[in-house]
C-alpha atoms as a PDB file:
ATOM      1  CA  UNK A   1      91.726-132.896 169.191  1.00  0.00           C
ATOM      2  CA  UNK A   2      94.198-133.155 166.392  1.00  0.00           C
ATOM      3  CA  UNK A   3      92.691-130.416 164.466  1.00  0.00           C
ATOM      4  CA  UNK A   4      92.266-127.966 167.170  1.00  0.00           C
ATOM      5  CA  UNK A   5      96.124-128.096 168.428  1.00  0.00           C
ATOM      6  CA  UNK A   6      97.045-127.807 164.350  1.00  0.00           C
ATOM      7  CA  UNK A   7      95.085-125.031 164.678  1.00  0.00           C
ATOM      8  CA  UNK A   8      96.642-123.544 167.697  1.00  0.00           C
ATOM      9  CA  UNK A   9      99.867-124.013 166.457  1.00  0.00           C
ATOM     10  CA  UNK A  10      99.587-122.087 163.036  1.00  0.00           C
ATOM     11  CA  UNK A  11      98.022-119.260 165.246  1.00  0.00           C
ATOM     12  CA  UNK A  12     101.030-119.408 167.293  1.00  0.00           C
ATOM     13  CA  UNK A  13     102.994-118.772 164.404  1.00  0.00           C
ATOM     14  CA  UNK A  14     101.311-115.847 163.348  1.00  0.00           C
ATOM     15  CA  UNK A  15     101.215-114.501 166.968  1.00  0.00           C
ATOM     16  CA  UNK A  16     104.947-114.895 167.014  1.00  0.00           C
ATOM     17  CA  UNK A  17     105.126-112.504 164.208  1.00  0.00           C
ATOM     18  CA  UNK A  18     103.567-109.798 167.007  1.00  0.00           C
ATOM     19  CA  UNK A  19     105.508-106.312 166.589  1.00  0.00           C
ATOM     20  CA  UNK A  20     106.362-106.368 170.376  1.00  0.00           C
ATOM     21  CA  UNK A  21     108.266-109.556 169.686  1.00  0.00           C
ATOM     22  CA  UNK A  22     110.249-107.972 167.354  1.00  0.00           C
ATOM     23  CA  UNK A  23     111.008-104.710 169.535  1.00  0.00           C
ATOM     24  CA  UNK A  24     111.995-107.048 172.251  1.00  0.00           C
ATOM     25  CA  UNK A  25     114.283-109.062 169.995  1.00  0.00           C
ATOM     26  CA  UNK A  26     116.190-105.329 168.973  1.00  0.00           C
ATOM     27  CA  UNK A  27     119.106-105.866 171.072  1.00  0.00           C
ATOM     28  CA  UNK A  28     120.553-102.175 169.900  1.00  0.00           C
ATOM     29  CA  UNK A  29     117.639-100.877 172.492  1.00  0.00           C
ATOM     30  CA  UNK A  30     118.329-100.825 176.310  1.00  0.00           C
ATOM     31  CA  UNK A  31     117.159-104.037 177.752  1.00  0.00           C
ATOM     32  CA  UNK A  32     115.098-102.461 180.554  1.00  0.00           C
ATOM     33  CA  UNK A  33     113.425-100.421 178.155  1.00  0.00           C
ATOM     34  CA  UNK A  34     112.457-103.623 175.969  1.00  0.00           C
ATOM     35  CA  UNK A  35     110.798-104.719 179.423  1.00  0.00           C
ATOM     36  CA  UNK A  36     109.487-101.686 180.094  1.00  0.00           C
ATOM     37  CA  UNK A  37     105.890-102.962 179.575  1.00  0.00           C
ATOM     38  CA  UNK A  38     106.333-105.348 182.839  1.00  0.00           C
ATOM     39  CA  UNK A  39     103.722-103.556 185.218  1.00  0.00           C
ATOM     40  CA  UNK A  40     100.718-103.576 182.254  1.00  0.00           C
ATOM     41  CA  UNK A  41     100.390-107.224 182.197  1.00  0.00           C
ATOM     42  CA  UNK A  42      99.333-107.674 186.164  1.00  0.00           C
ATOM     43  CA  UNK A  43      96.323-107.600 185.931  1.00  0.00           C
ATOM     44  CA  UNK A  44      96.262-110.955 183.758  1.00  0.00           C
ATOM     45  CA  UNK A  45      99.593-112.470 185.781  1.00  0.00           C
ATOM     46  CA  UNK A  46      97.951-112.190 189.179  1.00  0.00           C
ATOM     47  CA  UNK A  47      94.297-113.069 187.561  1.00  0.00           C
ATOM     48  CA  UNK A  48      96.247-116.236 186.204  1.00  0.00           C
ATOM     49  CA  UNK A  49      97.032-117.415 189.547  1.00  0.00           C
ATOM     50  CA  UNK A  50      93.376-117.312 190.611  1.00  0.00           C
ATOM     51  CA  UNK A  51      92.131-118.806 187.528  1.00  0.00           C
ATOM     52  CA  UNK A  52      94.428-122.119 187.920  1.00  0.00           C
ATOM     53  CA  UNK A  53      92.778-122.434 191.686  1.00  0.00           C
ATOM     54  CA  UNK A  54      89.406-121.617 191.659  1.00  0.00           C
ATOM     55  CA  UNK A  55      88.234-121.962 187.678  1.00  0.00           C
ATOM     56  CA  UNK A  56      90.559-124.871 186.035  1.00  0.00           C
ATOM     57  CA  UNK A  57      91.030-126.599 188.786  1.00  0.00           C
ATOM     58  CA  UNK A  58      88.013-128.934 189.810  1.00  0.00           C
ATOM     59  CA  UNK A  59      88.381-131.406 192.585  1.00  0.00           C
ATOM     60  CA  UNK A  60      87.572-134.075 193.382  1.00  0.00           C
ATOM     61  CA  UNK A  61      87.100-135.683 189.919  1.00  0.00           C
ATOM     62  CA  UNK A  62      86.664-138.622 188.090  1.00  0.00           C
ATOM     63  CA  UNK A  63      86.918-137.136 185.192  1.00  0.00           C
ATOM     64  CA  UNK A  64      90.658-138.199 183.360  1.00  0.00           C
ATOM     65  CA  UNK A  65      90.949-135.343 181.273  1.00  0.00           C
ATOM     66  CA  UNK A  66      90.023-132.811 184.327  1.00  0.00           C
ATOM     67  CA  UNK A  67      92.737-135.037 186.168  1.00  0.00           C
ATOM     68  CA  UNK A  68      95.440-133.581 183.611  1.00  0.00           C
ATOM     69  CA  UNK A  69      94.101-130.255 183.749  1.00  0.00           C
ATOM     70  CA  UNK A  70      94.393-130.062 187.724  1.00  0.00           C
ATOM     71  CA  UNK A  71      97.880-131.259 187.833  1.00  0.00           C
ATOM     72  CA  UNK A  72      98.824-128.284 185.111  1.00  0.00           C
ATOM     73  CA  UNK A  73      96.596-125.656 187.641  1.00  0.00           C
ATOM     74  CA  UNK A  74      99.257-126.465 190.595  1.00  0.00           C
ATOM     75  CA  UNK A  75     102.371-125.933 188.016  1.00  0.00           C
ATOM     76  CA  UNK A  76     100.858-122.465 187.201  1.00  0.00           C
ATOM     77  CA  UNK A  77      99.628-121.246 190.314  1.00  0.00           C
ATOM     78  CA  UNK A  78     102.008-119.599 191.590  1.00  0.00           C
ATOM     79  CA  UNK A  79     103.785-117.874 188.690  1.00  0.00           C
ATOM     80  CA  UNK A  80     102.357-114.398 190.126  1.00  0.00           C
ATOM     81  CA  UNK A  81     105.046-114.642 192.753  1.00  0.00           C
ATOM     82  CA  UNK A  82     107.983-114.621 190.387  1.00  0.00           C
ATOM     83  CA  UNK A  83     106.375-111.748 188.667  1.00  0.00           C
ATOM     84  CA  UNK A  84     106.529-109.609 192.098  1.00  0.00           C
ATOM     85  CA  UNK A  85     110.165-110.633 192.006  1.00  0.00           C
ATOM     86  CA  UNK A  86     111.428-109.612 188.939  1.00  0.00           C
ATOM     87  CA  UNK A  87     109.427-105.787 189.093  1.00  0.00           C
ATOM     88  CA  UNK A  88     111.538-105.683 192.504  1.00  0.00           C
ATOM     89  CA  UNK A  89     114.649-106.582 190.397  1.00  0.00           C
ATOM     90  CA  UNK A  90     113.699-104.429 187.577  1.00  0.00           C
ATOM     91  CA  UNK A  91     113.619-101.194 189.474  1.00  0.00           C
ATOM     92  CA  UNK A  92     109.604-100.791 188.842  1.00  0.00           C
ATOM     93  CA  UNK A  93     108.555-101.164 192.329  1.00  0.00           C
ATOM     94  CA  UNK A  94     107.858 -97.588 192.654  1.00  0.00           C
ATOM     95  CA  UNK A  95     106.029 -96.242 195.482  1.00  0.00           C
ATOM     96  CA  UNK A  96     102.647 -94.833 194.284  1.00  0.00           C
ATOM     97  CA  UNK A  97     100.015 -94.251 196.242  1.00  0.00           C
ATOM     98  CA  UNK A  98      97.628 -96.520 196.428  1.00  0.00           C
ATOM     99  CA  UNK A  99      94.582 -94.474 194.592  1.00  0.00           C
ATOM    100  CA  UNK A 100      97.422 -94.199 191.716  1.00  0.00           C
ATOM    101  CA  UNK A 101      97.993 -98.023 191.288  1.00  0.00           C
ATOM    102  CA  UNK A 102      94.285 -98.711 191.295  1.00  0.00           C
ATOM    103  CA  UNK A 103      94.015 -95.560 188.517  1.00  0.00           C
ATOM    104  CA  UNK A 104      97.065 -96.941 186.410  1.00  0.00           C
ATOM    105  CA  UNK A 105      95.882-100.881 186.715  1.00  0.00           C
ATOM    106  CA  UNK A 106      92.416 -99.796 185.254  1.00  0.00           C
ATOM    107  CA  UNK A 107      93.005 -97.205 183.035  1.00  0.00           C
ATOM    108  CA  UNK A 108      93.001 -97.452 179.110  1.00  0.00           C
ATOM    109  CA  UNK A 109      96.822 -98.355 178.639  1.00  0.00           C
ATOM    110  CA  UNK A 110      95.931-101.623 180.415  1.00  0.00           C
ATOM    111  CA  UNK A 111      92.799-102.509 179.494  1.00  0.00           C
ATOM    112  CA  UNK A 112      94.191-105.366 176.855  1.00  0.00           C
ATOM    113  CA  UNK A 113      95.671-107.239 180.069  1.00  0.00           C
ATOM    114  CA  UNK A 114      92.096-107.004 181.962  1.00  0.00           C
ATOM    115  CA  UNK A 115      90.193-108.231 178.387  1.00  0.00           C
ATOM    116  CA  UNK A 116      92.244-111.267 178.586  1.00  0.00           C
ATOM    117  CA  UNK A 117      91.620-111.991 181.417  1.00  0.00           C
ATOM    118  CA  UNK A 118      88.022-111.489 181.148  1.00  0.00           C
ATOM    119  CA  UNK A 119      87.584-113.552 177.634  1.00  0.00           C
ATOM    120  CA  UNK A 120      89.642-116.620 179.749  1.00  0.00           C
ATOM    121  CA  UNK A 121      86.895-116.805 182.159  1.00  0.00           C
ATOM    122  CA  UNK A 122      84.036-116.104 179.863  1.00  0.00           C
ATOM    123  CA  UNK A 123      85.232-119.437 178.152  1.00  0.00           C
ATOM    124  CA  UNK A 124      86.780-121.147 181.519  1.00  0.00           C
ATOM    125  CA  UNK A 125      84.109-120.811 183.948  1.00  0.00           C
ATOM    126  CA  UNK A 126      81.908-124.184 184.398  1.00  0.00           C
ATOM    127  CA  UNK A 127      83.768-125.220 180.616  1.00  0.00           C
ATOM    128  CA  UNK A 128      83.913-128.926 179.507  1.00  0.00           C
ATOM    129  CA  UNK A 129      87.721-130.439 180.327  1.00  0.00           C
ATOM    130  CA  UNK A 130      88.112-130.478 176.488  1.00  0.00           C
ATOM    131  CA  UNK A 131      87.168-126.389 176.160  1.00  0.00           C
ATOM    132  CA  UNK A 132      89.416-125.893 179.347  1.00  0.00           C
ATOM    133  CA  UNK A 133      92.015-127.987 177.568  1.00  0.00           C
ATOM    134  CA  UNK A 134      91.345-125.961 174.201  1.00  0.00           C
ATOM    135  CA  UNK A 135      92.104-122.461 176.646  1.00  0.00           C
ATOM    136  CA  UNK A 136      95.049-123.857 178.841  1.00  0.00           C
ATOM    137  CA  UNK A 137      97.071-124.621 175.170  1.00  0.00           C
ATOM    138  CA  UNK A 138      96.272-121.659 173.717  1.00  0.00           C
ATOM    139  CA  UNK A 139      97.343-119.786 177.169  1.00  0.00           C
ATOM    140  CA  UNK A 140     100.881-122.166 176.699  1.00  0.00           C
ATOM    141  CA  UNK A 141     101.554-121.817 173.136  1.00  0.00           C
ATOM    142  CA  UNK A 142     101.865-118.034 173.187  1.00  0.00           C
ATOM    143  CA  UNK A 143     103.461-117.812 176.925  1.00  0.00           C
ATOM    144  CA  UNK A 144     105.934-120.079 175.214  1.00  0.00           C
ATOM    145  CA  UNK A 145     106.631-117.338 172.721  1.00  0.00           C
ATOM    146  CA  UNK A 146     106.707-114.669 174.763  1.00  0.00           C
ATOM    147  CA  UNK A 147     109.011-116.347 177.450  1.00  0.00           C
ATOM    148  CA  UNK A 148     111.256-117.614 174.484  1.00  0.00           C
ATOM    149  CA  UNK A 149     111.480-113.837 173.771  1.00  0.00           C
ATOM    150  CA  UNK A 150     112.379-112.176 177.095  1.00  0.00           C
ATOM    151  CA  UNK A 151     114.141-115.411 178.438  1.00  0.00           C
ATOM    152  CA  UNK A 152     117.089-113.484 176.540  1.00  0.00           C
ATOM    153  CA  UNK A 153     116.503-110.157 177.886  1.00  0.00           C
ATOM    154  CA  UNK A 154     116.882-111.111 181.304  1.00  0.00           C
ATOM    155  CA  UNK A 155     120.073-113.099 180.276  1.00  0.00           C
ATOM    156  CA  UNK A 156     121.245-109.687 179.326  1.00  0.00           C
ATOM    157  CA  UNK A 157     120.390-107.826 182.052  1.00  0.00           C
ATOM    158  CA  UNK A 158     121.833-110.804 184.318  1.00  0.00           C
ATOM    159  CA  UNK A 159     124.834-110.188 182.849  1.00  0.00           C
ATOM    160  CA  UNK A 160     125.347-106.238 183.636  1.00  0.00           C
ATOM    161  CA  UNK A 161     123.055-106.783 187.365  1.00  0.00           C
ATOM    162  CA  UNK A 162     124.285-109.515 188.441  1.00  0.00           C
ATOM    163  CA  UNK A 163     120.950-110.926 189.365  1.00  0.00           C
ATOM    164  CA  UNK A 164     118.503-113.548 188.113  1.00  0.00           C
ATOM    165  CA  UNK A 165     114.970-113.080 186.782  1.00  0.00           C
ATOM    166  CA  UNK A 166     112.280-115.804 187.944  1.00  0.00           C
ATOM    167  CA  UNK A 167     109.299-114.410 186.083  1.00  0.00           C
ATOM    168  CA  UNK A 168     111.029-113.530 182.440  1.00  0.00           C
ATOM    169  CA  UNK A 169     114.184-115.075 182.437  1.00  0.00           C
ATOM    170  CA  UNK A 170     115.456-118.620 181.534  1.00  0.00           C
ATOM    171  CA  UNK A 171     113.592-119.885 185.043  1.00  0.00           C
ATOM    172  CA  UNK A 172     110.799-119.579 183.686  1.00  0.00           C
ATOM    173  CA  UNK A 173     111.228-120.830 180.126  1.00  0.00           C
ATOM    174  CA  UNK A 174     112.411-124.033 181.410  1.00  0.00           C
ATOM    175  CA  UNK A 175     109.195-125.098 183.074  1.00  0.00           C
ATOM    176  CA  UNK A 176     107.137-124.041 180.063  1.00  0.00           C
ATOM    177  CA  UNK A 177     107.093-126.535 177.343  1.00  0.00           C
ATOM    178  CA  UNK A 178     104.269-124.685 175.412  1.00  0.00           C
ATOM    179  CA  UNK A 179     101.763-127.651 176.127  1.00  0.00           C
ATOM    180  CA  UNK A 180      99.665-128.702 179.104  1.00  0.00           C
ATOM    181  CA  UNK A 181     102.074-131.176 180.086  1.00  0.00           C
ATOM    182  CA  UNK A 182     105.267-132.320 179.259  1.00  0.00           C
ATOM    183  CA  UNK A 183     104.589-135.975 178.967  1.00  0.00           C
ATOM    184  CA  UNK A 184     104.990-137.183 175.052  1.00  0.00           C
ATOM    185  CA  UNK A 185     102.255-139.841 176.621  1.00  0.00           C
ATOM    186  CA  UNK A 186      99.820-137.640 177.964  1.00  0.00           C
ATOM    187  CA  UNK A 187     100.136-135.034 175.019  1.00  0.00           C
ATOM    188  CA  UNK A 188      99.250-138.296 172.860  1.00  0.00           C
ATOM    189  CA  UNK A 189      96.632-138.482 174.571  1.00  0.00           C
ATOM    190  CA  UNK A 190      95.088-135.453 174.062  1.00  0.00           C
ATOM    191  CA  UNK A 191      95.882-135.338 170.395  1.00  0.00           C
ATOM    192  CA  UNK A 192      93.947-139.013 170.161  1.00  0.00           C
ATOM    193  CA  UNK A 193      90.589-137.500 171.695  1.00  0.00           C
ATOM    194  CA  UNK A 194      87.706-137.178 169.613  1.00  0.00           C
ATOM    195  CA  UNK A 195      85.514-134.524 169.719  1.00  0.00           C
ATOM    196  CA  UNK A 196      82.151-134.070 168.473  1.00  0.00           C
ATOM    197  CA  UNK A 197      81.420-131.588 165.723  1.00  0.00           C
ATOM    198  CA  UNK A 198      80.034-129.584 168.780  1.00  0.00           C
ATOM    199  CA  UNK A 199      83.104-129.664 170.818  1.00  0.00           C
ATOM    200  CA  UNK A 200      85.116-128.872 168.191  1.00  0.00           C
ATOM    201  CA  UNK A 201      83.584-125.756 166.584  1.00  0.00           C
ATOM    202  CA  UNK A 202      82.832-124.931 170.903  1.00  0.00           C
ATOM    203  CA  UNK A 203      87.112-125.519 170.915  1.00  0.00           C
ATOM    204  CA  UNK A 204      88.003-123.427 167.586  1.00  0.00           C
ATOM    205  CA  UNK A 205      86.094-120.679 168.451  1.00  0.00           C
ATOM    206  CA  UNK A 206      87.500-120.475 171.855  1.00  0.00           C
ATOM    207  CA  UNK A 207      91.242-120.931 169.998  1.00  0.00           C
ATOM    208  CA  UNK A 208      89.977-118.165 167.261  1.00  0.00           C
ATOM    209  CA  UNK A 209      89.215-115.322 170.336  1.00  0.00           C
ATOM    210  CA  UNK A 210      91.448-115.610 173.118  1.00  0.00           C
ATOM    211  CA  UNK A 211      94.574-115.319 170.022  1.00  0.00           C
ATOM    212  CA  UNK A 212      92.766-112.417 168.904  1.00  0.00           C
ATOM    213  CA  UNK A 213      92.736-111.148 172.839  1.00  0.00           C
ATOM    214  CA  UNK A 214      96.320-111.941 173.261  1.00  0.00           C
ATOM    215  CA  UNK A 215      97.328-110.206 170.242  1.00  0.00           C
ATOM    216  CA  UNK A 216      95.403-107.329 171.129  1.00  0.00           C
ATOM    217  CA  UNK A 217      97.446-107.431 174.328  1.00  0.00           C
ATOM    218  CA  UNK A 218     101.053-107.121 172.906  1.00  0.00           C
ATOM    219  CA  UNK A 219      99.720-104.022 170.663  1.00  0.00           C
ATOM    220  CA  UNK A 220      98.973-102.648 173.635  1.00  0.00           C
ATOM    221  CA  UNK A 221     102.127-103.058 175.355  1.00  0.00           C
ATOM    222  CA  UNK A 222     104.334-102.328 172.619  1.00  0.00           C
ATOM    223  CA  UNK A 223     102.677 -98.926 172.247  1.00  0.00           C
ATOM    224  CA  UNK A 224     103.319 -99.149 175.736  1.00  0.00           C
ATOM    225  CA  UNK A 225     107.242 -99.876 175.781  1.00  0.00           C
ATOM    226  CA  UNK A 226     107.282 -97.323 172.911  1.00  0.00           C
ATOM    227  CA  UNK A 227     105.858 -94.427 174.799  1.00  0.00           C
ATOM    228  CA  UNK A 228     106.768 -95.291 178.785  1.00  0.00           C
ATOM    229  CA  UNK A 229     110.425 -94.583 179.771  1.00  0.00           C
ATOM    230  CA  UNK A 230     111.457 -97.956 181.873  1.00  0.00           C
ATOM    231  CA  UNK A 231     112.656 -94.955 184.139  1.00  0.00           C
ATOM    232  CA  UNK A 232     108.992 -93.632 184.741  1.00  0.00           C
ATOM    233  CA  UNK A 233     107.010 -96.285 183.992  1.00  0.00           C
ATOM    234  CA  UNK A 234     103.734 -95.106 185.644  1.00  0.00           C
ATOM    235  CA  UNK A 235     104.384 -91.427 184.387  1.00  0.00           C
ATOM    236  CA  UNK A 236     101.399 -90.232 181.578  1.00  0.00           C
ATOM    237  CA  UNK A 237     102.366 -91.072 177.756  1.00  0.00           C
ATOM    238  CA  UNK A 238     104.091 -89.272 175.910  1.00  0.00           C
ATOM    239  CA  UNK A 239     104.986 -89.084 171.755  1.00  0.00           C
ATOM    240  CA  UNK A 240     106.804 -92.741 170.529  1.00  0.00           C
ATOM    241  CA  UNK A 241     109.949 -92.001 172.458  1.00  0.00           C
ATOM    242  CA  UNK A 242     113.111 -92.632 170.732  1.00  0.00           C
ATOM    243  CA  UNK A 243     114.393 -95.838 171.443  1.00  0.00           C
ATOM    244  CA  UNK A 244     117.200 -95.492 174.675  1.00  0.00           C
ATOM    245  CA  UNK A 245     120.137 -97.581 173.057  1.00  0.00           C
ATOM    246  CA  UNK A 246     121.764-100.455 175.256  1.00  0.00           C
ATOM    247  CA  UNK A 247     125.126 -99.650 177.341  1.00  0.00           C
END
């Protein structure tokens, strides 16, 4: 398994070099505005939920290596809840009507967030513990750099608000090492399993796509954040606005 988290890691590097990253790091724009993107990625942040219950998770087991992956599922499970909190504490729980959610959540601006989605369970679904492994450390290492990234966002906005962010803030962060589990025993033990050469092109090729799927994703909220006013988020797109400088 070595290999395949080397792997991961260098494509974590490269996904850290994502141009969102870098508009979210630009601390001369507003910090809402750097956020403004929030509402595109529910559909994979209330998908993830599901995916930790009823496709990772398989129990009972006897299986040691599905053992680890269950006790990650019920870490992750309930992220979607934070998420709810912070649109309410970002302003971006608008009242649409209900025809208009359903339009905005499947329309083209978010159809990056639903691919994700899809590609996890295309690999997920009835997957090996090692492939489900392979999917869950790819799914940490570049929540780790996201979360790294808005972690000081929210600190920002905490600052002028007055309140705290669950979902994007340092919260969050803190329970997200960027592995499976936080254990330096159990992480040894993943690194010391061998896989067959089966199992391990089955694992890069799964590491290979769902990068590509998650970069694909913060191109298409950074054209989002670019073109959305955090003001009117679910208003239609308009030329790159110019970017609304911080207080």
């Amino acid at each position: 398994m070595e290999e395949v988290l080397a792997l991961i890691e260098n494509k974590k590097q490269e996904f850290a070099k994502s141009g969102l990253f870098e508009f979210m790091r630009d601390t001369s724009i507003n910090p809402k505005q750097r956020l403004a993107f929030a509402p595109c990625v529910a559909p994979f942040v209330m998908s993830f939920g599901e995916f930790n219950k009823y496709v990772f998770r398989e129990e009972p087991t006897n299986d040691p290596l599905q053992v680890i992956v269950n006790n990650h599922t019920y870490e992750d499970d309930h992220h979607w809840l934070w998420f709810l909190a912070d649109l309410e504490t970002l302003g971006i729980n608008k009242s649409v009507k209900f025809s208009d959610a359903l339009n905005f959540l499947w329309n083209e601006e978010t159809k990056a967030s639903r691919w994700v989605t899809h590609q996890i369970f295309r690999y997920a679904f009835g997957a090996s513990p090692i492939a489900k492994l392979a999917i869950l450390e790819v799914i940490e290492a570049t929540g780790n750099v996201f979360f790294s990234t808005a972690a000081p966002i929210a600190e920002e906005l905490r600052t002028t608000t007055q309140k705290e962010f669950l979902y994007f803030g340092c919260f969050h962060l803190a329970v997200e090492t960027g592995h499976t589990t936080g254990t330096p025993e159990v992480e040894q033990l993943i690194r010391n399993i061998k896989l067959t050469p089966e199992s391990r092109q089955e694992a890069f090729e799964v590491v290979e796509h769902l990068f590509e799927a998650f970069t694909k994703l913060t191109d298409e909220l950074l054209v989002y954040a670019k073109t959305h006013s955090f003001e009117q988020p679910f208003a239609k797109p308009r030329e790159v606005l110019q970017p609304l400088k911080a207080a």
